[in-house]
Protein backbone atom coordinates (compact mmCIF):
# COMPACT_ATOMS: atom_id res chain seq x y z
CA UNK A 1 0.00 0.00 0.00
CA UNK A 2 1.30 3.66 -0.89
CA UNK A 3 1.55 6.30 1.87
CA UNK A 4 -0.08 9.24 0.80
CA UNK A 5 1.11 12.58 0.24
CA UNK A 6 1.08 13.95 3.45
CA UNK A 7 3.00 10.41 4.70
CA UNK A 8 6.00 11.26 2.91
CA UNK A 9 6.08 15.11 3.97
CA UNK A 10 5.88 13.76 7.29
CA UNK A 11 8.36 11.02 6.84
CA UNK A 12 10.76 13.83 5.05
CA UNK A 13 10.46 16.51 8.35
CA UNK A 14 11.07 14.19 10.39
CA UNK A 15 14.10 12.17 8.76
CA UNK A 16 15.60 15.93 7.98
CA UNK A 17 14.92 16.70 11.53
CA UNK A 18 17.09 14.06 12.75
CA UNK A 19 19.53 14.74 9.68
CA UNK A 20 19.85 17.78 11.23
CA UNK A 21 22.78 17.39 13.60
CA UNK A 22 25.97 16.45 12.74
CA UNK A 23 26.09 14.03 15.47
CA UNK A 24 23.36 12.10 14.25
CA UNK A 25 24.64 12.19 10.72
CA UNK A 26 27.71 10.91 11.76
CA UNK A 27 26.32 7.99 14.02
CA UNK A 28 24.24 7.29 10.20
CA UNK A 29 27.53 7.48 8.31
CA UNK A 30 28.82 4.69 10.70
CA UNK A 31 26.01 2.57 10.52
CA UNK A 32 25.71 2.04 7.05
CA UNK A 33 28.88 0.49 7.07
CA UNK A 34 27.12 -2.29 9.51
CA UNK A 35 25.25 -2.58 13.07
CA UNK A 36 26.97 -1.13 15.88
CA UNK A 37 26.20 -1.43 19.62
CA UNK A 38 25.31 1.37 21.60
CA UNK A 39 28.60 0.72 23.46
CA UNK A 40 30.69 0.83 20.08
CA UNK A 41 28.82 4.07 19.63
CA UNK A 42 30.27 5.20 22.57
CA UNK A 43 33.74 4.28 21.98
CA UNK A 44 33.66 5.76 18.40
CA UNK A 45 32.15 9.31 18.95
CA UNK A 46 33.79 9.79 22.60
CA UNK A 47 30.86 10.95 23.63
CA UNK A 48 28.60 9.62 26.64
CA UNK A 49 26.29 6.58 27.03
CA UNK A 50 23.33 9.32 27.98
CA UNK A 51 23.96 11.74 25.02
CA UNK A 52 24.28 8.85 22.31
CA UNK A 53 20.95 7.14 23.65
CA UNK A 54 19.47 10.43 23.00
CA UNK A 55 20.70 10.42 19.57
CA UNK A 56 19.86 6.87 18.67
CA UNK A 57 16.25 7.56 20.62
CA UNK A 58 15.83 10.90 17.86
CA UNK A 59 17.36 8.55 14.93
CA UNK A 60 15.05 5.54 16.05
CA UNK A 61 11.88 7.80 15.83
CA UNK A 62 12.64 9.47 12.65
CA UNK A 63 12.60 5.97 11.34
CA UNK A 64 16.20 6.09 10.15
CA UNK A 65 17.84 3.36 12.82
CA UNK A 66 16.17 0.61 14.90
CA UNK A 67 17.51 -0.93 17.69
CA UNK A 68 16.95 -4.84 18.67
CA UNK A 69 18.08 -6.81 21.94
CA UNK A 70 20.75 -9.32 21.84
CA UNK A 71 21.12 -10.87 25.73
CA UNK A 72 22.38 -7.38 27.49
CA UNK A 73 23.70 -5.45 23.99
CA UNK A 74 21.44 -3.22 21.96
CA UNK A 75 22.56 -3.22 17.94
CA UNK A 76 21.75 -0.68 16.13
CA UNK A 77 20.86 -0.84 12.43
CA UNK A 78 20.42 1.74 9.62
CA UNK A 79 16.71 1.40 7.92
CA UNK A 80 17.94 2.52 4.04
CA UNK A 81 13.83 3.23 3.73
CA UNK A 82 14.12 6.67 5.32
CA UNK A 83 17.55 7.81 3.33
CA UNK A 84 15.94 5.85 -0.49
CA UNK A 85 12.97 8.30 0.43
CA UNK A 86 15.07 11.42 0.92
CA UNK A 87 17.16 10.03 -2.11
CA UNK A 88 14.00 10.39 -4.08
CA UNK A 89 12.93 13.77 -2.86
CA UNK A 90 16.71 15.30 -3.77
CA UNK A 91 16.65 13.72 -7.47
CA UNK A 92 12.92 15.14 -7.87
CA UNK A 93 14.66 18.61 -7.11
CA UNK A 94 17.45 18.18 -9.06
CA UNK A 95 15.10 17.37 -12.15
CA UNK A 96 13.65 20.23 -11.83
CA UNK A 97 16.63 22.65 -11.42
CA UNK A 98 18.16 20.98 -14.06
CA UNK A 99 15.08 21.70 -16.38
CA UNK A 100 15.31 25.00 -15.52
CA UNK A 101 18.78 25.57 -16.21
CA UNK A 102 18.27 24.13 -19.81
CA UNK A 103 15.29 26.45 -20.58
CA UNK A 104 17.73 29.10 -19.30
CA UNK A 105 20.30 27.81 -21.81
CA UNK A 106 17.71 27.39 -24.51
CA UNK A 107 16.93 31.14 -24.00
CA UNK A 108 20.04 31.87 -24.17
CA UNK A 109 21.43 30.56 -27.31
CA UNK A 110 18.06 32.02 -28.49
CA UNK A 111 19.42 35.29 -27.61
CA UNK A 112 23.19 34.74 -28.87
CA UNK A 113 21.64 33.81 -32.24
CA UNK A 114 19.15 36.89 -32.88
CA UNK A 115 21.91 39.30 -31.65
CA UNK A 116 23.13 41.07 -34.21
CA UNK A 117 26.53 40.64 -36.00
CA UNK A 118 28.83 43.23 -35.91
């Protein structure tokens, strides 16, 4: 089934939200390379248990991470549905600038060719 319209704006605010601090962005840029614990987390980004559980509980909602429970560890996973949907949004815009830029360069030429010679 399709999410409507107002789905995906949703979906979009709230995975840019998230996007939104370099933190976060960096915790994403080292989990698409594979799951990492929330104690790996910690060890990577020097920061503290508390202020990465924030950032994974942010990430988690936006629908960008989820996090599972393996005996006392927590993994945490990158969900590529989020990111393929902002993906999508980006190429939609660059269609459009792009069209815009060749009707710009269509005008233009148009111009170069009706100027006269001298």
């Amino acid at each position: 089934m399709e999410l409507d319209r107002s789905a995906l704006v949703d979906q979009l605010d709230r995975t840019l939200t998230a996007l939104a601090d370099p933190t976060r962005r960096r915790i994403v840029a080292r989990l698409a390379r594979g799951e990492a614990t929330v104690s790996e987390l910690v060890e990577c980004f020097e920061l503290t248990q508390p202020t990465i559980s924030s950032h994974l509980k942010t990430l988690e909602r936006s629908g960008l991470i989820s996090r599972s429970r393996v005996a006392q560890t927590r993994p945490c996973r990158l969900e590529p549905e989020c990111l393929h949907a902002l993906g999508a949004w980006l190429g939609e815009l660059r269609s459009i600038y792009e069209d815009n830029y060749a009707r710009l360069d269509e005008v233009l030429d148009k111009l170069k060719r009706e100027q006269p010679k001298r």
